[in-house]
C-alpha atoms as a PDB file:
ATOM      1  CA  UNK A   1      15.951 103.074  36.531  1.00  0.00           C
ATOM      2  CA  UNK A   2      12.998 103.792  34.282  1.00  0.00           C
ATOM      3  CA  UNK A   3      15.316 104.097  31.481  1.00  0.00           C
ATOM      4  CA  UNK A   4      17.087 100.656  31.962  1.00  0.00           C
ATOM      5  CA  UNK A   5      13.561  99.295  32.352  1.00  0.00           C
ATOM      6  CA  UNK A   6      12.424 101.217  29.190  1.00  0.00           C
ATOM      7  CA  UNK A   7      15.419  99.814  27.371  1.00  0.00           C
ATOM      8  CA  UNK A   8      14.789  96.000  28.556  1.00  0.00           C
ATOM      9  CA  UNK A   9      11.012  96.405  27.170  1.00  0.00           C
ATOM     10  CA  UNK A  10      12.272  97.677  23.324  1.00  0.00           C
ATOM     11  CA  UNK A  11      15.341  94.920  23.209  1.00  0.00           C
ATOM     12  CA  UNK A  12      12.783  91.566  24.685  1.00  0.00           C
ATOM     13  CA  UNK A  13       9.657  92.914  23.403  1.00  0.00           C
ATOM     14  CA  UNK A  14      10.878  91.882  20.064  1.00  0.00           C
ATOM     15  CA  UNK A  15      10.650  88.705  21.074  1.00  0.00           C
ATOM     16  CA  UNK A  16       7.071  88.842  21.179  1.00  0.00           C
ATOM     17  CA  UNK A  17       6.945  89.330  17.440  1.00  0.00           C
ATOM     18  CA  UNK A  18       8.995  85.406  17.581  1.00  0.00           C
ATOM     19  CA  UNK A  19       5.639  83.423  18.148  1.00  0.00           C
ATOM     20  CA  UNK A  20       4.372  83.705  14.070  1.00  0.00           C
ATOM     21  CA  UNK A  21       7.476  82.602  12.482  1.00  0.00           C
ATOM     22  CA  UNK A  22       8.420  79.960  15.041  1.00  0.00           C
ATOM     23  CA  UNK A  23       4.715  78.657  15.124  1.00  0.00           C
ATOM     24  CA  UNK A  24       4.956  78.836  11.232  1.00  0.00           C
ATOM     25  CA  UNK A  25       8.606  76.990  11.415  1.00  0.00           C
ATOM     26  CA  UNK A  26       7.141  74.177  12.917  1.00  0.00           C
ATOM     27  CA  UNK A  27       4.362  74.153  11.612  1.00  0.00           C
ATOM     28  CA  UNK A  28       6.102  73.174   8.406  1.00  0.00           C
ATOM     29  CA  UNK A  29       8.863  71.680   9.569  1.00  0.00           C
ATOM     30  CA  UNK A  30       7.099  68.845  10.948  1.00  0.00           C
ATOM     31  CA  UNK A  31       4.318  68.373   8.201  1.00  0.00           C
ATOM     32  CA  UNK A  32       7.725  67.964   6.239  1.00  0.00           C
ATOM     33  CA  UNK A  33       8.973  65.261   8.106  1.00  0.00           C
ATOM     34  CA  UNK A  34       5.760  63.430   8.067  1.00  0.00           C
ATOM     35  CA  UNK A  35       4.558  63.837   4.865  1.00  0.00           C
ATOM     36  CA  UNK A  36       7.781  61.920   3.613  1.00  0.00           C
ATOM     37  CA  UNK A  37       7.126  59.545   5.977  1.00  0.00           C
ATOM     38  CA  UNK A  38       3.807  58.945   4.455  1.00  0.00           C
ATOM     39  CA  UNK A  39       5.156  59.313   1.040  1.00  0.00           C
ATOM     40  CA  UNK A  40       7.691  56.823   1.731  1.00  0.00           C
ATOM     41  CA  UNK A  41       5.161  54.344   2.786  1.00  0.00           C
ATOM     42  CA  UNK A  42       3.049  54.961  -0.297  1.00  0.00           C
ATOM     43  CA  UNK A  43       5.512  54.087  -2.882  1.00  0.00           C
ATOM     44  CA  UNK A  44       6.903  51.144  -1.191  1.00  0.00           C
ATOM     45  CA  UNK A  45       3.185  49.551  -0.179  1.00  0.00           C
ATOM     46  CA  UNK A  46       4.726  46.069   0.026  1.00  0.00           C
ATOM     47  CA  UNK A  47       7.395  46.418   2.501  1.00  0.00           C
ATOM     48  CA  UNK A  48       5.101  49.065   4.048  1.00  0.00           C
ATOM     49  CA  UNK A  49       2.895  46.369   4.817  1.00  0.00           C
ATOM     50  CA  UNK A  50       5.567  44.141   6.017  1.00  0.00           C
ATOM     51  CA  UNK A  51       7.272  46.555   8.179  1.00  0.00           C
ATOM     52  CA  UNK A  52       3.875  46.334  10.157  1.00  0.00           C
ATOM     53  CA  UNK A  53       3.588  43.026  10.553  1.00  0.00           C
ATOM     54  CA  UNK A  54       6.951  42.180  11.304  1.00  0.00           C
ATOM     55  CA  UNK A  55       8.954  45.188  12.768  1.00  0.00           C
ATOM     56  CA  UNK A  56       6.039  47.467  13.920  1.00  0.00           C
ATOM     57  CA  UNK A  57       4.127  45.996  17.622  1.00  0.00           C
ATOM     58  CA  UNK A  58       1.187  48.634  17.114  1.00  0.00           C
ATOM     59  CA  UNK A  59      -1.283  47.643  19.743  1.00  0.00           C
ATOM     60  CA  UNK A  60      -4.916  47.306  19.529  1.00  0.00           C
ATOM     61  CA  UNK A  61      -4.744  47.456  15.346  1.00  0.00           C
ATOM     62  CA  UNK A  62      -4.214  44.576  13.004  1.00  0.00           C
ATOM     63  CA  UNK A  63      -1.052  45.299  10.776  1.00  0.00           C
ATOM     64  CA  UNK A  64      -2.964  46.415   7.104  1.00  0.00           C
ATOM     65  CA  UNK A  65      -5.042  48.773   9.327  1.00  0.00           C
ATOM     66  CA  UNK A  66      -2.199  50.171  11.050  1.00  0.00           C
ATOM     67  CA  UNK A  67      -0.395  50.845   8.073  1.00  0.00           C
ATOM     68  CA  UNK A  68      -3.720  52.136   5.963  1.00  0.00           C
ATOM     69  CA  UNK A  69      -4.225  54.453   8.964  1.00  0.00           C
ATOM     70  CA  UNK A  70      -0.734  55.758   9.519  1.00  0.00           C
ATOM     71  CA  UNK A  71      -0.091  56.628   5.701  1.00  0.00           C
ATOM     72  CA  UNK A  72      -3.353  58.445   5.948  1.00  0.00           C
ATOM     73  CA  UNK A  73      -2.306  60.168   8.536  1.00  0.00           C
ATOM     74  CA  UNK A  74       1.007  60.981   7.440  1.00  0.00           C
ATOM     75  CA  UNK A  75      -0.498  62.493   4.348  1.00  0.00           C
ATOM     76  CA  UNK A  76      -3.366  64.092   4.957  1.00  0.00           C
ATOM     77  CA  UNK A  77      -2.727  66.100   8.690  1.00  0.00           C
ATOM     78  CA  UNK A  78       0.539  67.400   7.791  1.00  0.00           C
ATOM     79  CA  UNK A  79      -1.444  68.887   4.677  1.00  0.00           C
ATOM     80  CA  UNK A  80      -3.604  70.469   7.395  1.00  0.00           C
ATOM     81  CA  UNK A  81      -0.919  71.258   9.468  1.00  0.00           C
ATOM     82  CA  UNK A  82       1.103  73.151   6.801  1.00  0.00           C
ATOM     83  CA  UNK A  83      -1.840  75.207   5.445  1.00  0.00           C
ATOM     84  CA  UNK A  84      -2.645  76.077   9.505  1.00  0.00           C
ATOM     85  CA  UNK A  85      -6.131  74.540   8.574  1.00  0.00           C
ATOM     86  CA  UNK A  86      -7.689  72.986  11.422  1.00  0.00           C
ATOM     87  CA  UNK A  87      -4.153  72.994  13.527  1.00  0.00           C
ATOM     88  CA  UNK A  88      -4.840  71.791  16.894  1.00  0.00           C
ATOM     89  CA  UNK A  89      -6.290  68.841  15.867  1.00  0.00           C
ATOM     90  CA  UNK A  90      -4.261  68.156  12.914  1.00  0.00           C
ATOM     91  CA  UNK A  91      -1.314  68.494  15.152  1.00  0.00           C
ATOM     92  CA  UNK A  92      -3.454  66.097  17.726  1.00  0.00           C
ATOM     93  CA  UNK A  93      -3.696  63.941  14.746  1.00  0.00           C
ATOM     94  CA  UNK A  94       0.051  63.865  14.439  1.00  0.00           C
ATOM     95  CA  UNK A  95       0.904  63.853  17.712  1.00  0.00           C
ATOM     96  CA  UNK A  96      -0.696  60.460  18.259  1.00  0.00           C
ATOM     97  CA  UNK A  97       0.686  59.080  15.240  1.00  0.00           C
ATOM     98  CA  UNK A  98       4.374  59.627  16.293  1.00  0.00           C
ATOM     99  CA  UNK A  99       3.383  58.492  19.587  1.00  0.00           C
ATOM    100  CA  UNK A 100       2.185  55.147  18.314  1.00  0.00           C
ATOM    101  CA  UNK A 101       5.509  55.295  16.165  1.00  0.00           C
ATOM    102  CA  UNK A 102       7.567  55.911  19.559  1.00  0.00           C
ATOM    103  CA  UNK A 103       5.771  52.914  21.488  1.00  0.00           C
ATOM    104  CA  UNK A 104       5.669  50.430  18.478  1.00  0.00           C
ATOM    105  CA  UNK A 105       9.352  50.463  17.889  1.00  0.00           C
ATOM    106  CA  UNK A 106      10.713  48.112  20.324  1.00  0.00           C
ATOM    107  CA  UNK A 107      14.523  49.245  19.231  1.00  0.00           C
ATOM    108  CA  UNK A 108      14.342  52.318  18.644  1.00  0.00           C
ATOM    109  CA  UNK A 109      17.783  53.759  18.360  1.00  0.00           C
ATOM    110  CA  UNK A 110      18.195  57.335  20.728  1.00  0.00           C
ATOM    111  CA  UNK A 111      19.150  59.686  18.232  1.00  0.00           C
ATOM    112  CA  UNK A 112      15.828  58.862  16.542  1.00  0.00           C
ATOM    113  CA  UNK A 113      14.043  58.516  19.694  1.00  0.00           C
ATOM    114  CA  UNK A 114      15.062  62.073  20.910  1.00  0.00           C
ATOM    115  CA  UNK A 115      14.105  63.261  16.817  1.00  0.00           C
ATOM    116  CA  UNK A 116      10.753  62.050  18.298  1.00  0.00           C
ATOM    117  CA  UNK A 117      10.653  63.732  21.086  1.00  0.00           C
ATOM    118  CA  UNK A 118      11.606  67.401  18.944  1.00  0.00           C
ATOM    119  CA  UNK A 119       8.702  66.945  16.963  1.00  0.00           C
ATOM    120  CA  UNK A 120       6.367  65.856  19.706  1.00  0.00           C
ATOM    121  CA  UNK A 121       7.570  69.120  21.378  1.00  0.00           C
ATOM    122  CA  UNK A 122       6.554  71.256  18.039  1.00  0.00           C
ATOM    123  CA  UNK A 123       3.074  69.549  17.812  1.00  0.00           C
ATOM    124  CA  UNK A 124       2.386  70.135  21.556  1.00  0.00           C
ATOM    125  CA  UNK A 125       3.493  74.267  20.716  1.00  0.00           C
ATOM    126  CA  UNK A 126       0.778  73.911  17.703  1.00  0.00           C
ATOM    127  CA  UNK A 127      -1.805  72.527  20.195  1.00  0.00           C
ATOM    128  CA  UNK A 128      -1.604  75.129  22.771  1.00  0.00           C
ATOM    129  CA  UNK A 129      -1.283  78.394  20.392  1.00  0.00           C
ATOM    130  CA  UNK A 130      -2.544  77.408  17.525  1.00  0.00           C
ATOM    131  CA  UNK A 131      -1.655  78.309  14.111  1.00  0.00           C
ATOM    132  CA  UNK A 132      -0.269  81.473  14.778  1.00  0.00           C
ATOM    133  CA  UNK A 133      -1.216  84.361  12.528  1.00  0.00           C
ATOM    134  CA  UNK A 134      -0.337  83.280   9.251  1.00  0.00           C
ATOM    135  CA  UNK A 135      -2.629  80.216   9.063  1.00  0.00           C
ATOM    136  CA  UNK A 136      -6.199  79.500   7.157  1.00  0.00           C
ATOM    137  CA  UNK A 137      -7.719  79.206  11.173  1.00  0.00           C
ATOM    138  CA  UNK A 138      -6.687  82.633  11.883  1.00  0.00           C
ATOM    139  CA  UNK A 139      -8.387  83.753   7.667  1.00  0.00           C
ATOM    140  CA  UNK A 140     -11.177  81.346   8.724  1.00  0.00           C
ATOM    141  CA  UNK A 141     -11.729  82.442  12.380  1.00  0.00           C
ATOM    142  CA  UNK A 142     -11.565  78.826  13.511  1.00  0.00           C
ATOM    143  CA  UNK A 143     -10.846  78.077  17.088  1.00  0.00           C
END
């Protein structure tokens, strides 16, 4: 018995070794996707702006401030987020935007709805742990 048990603890204690590359995975993979997003917006400032009036119900904001504060945020937190540089709340940051994104869309089609809901899932990971080892928080010692 104490060798089986021996044997479990080598073969899933690997898996403890998962948490920095999947931390860094999504990390990156989601400061991808919204960085393009932001870029997209940038170089298309016109419809950008007319997307928010017309398509986008964000509630509280007027349209131009909606759209000046979601490019923003699509380019500077997934900088952030990328580098591991103030992670939690970059990841906050971004969390909140693609909320906003998920509750202004008033057709939102599932498969992107469900993309949503991925990345959502990735920023909440960043939020509890962190940046993992291999981000500027860990170099920096910020909490």
């Amino acid at each position: 018995m104490k060798k089986l048990i021996e044997l479990y603890n080598r073969t899933f204690g690997l898996l403890n070794h998962l948490d920095i590359p999947a931390l860094l995975a999504a990390r990156l993979y989601v400061a991808w996707v919204f960085f393009k997003s932001g870029l997209t917006k940038l170089n298309d400032w016109e419809s950008t702006l007319l997307l928010f009036e017309y398509e986008y119900a964000v509630p509280v904001l007027d349209h131009v401030s909606a759209a000046y504060l979601a490019t923003a945020g699509e380019l500077i937190l997934p900088v952030l987020l990328a580098l591991g540089l103030f992670t939690r709340k970059a990841a906050i940051g971004l969390f909140i935007v693609n909320y906003v994104a998920v509750i202004s869309l008033e057709d939102i089609p599932a498969a992107a709805l469900y993309l949503h809901y991925v990345w959502g899932l990735m920023l909440i990971a960043n939020i509890i742990w962190g940046a993992g080892k291999l981000g500027a928080d860990k170099f920096l010692k910020i909490k």
